[in-house]
Protein backbone atom coordinates (compact mmCIF):
# COMPACT_ATOMS: atom_id res chain seq x y z
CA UNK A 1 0.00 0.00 0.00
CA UNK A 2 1.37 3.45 -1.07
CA UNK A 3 2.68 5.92 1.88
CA UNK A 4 0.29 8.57 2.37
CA UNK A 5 2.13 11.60 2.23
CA UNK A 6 2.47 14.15 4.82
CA UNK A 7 2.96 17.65 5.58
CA UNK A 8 6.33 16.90 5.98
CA UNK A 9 6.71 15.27 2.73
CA UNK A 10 5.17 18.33 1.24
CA UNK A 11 7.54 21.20 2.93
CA UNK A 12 10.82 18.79 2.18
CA UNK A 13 9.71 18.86 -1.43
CA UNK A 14 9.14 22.70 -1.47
CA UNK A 15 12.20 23.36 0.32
CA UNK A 16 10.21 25.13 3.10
CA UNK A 17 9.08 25.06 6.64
CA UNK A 18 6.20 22.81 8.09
CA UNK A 19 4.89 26.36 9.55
CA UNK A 20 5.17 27.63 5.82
CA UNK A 21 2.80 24.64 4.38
CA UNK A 22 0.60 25.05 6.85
CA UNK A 23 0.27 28.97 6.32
CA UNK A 24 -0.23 28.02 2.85
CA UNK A 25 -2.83 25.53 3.65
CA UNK A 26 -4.46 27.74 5.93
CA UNK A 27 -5.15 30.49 3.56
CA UNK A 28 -3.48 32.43 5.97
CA UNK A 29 -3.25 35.81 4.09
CA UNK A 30 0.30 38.04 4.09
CA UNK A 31 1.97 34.76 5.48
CA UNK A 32 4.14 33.76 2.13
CA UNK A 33 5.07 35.16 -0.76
CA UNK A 34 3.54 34.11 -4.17
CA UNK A 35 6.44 32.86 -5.19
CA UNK A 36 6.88 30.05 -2.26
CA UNK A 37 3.20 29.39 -2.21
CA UNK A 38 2.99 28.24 -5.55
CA UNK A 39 5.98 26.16 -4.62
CA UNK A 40 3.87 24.83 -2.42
CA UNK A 41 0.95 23.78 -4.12
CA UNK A 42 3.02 22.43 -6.58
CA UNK A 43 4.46 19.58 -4.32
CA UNK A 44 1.23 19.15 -2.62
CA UNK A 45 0.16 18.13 -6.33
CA UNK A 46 3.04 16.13 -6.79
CA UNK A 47 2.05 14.12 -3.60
CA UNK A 48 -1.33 14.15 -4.09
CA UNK A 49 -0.99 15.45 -0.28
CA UNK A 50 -4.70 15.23 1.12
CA UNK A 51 -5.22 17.51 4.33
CA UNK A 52 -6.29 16.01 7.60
CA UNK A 53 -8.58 18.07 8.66
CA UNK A 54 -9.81 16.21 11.54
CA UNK A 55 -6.45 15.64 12.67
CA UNK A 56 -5.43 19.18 12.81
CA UNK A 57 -8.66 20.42 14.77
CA UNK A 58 -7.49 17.48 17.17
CA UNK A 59 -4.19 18.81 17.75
CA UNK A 60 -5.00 22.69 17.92
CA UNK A 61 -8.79 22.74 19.16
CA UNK A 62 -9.97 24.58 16.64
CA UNK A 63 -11.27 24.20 13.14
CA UNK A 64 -12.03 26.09 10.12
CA UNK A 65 -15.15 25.32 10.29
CA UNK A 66 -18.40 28.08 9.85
CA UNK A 67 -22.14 27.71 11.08
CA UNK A 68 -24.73 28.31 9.12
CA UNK A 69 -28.10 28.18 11.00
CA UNK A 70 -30.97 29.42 9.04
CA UNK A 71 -34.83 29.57 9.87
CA UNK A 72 -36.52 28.79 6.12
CA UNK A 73 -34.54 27.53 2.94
CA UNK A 74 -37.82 27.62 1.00
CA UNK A 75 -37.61 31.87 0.39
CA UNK A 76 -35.01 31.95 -2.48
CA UNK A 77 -33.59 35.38 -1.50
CA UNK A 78 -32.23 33.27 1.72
CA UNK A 79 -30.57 30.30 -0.78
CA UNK A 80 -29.06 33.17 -2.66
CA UNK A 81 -27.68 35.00 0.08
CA UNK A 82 -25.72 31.79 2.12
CA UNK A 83 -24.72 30.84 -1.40
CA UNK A 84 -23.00 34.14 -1.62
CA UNK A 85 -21.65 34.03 1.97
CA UNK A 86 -20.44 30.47 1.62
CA UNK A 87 -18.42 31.47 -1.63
CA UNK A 88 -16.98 34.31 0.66
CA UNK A 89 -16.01 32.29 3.42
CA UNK A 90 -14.42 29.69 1.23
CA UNK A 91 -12.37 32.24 -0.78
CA UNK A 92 -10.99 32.89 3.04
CA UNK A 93 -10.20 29.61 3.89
CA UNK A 94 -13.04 28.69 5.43
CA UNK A 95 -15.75 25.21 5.48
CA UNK A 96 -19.54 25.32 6.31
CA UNK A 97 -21.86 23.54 7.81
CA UNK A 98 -25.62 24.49 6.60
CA UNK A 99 -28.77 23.94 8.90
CA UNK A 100 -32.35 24.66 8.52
CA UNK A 101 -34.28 24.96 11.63
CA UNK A 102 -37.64 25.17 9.97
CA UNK A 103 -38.93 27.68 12.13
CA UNK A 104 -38.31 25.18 15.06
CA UNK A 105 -36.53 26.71 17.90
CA UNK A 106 -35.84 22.97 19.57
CA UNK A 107 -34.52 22.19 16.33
CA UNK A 108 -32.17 25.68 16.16
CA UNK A 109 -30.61 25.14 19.51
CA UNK A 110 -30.11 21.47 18.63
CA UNK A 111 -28.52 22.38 15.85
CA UNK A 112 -26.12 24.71 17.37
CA UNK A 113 -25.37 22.06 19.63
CA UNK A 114 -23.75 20.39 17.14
CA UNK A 115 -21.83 23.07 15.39
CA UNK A 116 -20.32 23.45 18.75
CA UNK A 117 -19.75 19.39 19.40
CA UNK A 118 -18.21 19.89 15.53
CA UNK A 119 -15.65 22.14 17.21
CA UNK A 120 -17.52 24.90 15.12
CA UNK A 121 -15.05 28.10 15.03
CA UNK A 122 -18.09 30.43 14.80
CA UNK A 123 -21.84 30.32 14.10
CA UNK A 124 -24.15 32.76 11.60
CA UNK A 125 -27.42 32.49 12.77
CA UNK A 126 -30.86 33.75 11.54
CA UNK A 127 -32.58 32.59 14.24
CA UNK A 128 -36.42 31.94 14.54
CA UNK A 129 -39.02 34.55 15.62
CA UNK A 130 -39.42 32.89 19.37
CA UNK A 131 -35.25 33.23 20.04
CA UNK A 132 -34.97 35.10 22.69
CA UNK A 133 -32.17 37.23 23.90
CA UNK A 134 -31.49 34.70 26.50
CA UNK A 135 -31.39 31.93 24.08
CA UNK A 136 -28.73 33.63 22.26
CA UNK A 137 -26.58 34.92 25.07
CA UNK A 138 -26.44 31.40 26.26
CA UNK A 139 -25.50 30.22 23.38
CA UNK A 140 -23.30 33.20 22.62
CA UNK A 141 -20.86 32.59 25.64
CA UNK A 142 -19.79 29.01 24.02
CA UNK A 143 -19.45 30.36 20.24
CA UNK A 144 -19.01 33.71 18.96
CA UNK A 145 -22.31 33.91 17.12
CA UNK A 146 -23.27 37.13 14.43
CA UNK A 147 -27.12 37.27 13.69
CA UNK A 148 -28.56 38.34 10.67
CA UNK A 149 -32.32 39.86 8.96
CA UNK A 150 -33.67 38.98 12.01
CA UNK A 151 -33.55 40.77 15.41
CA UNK A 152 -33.29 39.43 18.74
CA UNK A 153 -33.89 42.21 21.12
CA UNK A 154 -30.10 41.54 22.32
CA UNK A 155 -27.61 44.45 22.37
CA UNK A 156 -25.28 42.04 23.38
CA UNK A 157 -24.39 39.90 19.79
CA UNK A 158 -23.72 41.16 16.31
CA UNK A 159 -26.20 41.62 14.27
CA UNK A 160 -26.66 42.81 10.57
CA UNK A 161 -30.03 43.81 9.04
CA UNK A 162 -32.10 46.38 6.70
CA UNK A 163 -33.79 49.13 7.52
CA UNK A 164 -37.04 47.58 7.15
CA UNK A 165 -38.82 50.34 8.43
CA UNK A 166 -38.05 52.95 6.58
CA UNK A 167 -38.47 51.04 2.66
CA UNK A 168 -42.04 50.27 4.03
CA UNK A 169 -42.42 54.23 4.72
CA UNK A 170 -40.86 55.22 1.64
CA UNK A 171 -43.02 52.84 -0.77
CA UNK A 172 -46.18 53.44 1.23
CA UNK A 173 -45.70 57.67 1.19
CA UNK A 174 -45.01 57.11 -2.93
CA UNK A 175 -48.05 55.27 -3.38
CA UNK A 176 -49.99 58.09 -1.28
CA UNK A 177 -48.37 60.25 -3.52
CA UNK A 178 -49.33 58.84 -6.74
CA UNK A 179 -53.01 59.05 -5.66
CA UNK A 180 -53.86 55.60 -3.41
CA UNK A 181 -55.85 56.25 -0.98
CA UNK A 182 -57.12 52.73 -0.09
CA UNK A 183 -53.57 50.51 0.56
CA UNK A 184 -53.09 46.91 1.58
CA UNK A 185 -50.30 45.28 3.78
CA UNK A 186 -50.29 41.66 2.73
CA UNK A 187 -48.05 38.95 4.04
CA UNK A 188 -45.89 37.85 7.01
CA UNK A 189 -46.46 36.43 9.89
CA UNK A 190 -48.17 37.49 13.48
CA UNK A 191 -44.43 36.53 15.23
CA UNK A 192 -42.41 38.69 12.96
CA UNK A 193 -40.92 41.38 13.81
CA UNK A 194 -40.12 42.46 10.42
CA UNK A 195 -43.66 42.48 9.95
CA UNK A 196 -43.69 44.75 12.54
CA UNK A 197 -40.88 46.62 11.26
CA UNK A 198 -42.63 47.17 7.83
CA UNK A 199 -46.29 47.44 8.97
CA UNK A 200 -45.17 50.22 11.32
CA UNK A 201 -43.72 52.05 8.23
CA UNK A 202 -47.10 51.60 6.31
CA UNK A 203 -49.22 52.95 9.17
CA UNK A 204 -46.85 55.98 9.83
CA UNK A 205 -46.71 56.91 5.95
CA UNK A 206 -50.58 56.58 6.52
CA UNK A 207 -50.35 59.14 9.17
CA UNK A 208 -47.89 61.47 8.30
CA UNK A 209 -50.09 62.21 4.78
CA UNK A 210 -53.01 62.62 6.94
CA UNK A 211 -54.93 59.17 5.97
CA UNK A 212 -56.27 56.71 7.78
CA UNK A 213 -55.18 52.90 7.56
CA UNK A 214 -57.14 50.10 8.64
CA UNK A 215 -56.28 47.23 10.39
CA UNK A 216 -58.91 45.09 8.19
CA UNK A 217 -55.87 45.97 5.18
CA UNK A 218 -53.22 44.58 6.98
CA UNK A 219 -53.79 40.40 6.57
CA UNK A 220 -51.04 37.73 7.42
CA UNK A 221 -50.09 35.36 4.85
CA UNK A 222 -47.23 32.51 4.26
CA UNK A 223 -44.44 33.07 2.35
CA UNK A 224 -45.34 31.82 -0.90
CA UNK A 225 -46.83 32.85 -4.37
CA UNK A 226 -49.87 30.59 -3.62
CA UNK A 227 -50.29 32.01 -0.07
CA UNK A 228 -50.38 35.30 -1.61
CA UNK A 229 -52.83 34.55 -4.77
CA UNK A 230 -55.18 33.25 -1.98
CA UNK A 231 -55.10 36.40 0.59
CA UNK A 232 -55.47 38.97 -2.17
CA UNK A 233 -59.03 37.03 -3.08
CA UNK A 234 -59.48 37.38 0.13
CA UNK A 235 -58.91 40.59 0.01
CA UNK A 236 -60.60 41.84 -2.31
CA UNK A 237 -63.17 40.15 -1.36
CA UNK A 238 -64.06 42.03 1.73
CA UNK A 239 -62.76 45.58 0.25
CA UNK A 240 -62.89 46.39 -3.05
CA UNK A 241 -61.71 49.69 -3.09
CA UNK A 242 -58.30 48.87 -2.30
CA UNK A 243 -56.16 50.23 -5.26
CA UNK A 244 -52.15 49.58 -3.60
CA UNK A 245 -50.98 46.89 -2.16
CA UNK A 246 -47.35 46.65 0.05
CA UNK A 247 -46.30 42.83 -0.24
CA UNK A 248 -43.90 41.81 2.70
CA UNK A 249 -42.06 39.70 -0.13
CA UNK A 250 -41.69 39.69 -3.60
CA UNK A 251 -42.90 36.30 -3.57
CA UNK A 252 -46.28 37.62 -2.03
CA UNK A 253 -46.66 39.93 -4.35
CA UNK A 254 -45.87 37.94 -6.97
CA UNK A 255 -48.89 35.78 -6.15
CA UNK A 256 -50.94 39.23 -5.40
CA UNK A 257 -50.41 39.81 -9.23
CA UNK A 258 -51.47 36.21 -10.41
CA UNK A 259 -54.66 36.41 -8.55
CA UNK A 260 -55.54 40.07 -9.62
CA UNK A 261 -55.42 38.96 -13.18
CA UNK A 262 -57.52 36.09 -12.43
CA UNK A 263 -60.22 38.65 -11.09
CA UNK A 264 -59.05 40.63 -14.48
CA UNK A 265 -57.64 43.28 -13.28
CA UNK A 266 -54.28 44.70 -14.34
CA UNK A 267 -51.14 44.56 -12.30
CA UNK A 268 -49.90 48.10 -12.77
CA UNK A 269 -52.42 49.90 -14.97
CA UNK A 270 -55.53 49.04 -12.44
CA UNK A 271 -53.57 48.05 -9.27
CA UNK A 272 -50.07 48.81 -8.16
CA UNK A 273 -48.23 46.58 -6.29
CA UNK A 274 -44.78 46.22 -4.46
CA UNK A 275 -42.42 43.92 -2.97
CA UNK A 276 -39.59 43.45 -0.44
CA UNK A 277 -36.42 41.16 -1.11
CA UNK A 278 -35.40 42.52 -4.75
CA UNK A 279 -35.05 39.03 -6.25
CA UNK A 280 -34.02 38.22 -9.59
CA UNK A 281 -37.23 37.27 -11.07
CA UNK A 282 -38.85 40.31 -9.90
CA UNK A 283 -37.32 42.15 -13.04
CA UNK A 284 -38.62 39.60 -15.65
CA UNK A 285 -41.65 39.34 -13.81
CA UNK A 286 -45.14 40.34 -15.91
CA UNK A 287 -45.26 43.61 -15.42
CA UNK A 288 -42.03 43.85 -13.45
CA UNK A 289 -42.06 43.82 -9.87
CA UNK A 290 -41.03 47.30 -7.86
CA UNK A 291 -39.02 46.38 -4.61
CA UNK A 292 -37.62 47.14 -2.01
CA UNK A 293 -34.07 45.47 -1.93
CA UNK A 294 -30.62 45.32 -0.21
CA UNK A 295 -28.27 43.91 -2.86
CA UNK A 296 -27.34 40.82 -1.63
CA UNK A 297 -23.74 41.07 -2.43
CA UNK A 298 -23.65 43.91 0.04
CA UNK A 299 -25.33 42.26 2.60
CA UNK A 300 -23.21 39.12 2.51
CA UNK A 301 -20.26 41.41 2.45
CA UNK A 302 -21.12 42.74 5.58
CA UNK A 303 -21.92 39.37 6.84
CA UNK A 304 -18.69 37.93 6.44
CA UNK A 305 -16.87 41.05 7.22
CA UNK A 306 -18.58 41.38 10.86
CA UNK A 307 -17.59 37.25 11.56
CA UNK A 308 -14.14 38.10 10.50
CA UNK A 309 -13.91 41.05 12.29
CA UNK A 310 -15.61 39.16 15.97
CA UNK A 311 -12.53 36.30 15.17
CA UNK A 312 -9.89 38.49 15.58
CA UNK A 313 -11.21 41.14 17.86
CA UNK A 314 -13.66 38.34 20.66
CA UNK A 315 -13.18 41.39 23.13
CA UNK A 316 -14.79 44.30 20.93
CA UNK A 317 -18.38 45.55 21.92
CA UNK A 318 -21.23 44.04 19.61
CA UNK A 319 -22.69 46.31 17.09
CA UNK A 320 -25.84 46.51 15.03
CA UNK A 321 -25.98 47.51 11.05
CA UNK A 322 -29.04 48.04 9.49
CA UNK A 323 -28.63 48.74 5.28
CA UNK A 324 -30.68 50.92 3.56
CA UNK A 325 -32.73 49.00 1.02
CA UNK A 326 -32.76 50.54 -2.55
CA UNK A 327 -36.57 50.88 -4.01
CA UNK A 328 -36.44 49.65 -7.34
CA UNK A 329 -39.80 51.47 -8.86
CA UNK A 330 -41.15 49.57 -12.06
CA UNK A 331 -43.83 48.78 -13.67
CA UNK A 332 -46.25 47.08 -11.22
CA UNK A 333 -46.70 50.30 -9.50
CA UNK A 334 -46.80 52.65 -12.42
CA UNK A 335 -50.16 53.85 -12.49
CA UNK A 336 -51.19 57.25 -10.90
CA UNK A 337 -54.73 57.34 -9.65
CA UNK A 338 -56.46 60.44 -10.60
């Protein structure tokens, strides 16, 4: 049976250090030149040298390893944004481990539980709507743990988010503007505090232009296109006069629009409607979709950089980062009532 090589093998070949291959291994950035790390990779090619990485979490207690604990993988504006922070924390060097808790805080705190019995290095968590701050600090003390989207209450953790508040004011005091008097607030659910976040911005917007909004217009719904198709009948239903309606997702309001034109009425021309999330489809979407969105490049970027960041400074104070969401206004909400 052939010798499996080593790291020893590896620096021999290169003419280097052990410390050097395992700088080079490590990703460890600034460490070696670019010179001697391609040196490096070319004898661990030669070898066909395979890193132990159980080995070396053994020997240092630690690991390269990153949590991922997420609430719902169903929403694709969630898939596309730990798709963009895994690529980021692999470019650094580091693995993941993905979790969905399904909305199931048993199943959340199990699962961090394991990242930590994984000898998890840190955990990014967007935790379900009945985490409390005491489920995080406890949790916090074991693993350095950055939340994101969704707020705890705790002043205590990192946490990175979007004004949600203010893009529901700012689409909700347009529509005003452009003439709707009677608007909706469809979607979420009655343990979000997002919801909150953006319902509050729709009532104040309400306010501020001197209208009145009622509570009858603000409906819960699940986070799907069918979930939405079915509360706008629902809707409109019980009030047809409403001319606006502020989707808490673009998926909402992407059913919103399939069910007005099965009551044949037009998306845009009859009945504006707008989104949150800014997904890709909301673009090519019949009419287009306007939305309220965060580009998620940016907010993985900030992500990534706030982990980093908690890794080499454990001591710092927590902060809290809330990115202003860009309104994308197109054509599902270009009609002015007169």
């Amino acid at each position: 049976m052939t010798k499996r090589a080593t790291v020893v093998d590896v620096a021999a070949l290169a003419n280097v250090s052990v410390a050097t291959v395992s700088n080079v291994i490590s990703n460890r950035a600034g460490k070696v030149s670019a010179k001697t790390r391609q040196r490096v990779l070319d004898a661990i090619n030669t070898l066909n040298y395979t890193y132990n990485e159980t080995a070396a979490t053994l020997r240092s207690n630690k690991s390269n390893i990153i949590g991922l604990v997420i609430h719902d993988l169903s929403n694709p504006y969630y898939t596309e944004l730990l798709a963009r922070v895994n690529r980021k924390l692999a470019k650094k060097g580091y693995a993941t481990i993905l979790a969905c808790s399904d909305e199931s805080l048993e199943s959340q705190q199990e699962y961090l539980h394991l990242m930590q019995r994984h000898n998890a290095l840190a955990v990014l968590l967007c935790p379900t709507w009945d985490t409390t701050r005491e489920h995080l600090e406890a949790w916090r003390n074991l693993t350095p743990t950055v939340t994101f989207l969704r707020p705890t209450g705790s002043h205590d953790s990192d946490f990175i988010g979007i004004d949600n508040y203010q893009a529901a004011y700012d689409i909700t005091h347009r529509l005003i503007q452009d003439g709707h008097k009677n608007i909706a607030f469809m979607g979420g659910s009655q343990n979000s505090r997002l919801r909150r976040q953006r319902l509050q911005g729709w009532k104040d917007a309400h306010e501020d232009c001197g209208l009145d909004w009622h509570e009858s217009r603000a409906v819960y719904c699940a986070s799907s296109i069918s979930a939405g198709s079915k509360a706008t009948l629902a809707l409109f239903n019980a009030d047809e006069a409403i001319t606006a309606f502020v989707c808490y997702q673009d998926v909402v309001a992407f059913g919103a629009m399939n069910a007005l034109q099965y009551l044949g009425k037009k998306p845009g021309e009859e009945i504006a409607v707008t989104g949150f999330d800014g997904l890709s489809d909301a673009e090519g979407w019949l009419p287009s979709l306007t939305t309220a969105e965060v580009q998620i490049d940016l907010l993985a970027d900030n992500i990534v950089e706030r982990l980093l960041n908690r890794l080499q400074k454990p001591d710092e104070p927590a902060s809290a980062t809330l990115l202003h969401a860009q309104i994308h206004w197109r054509n599902s909400s270009n009609f002015r009532k007169d």
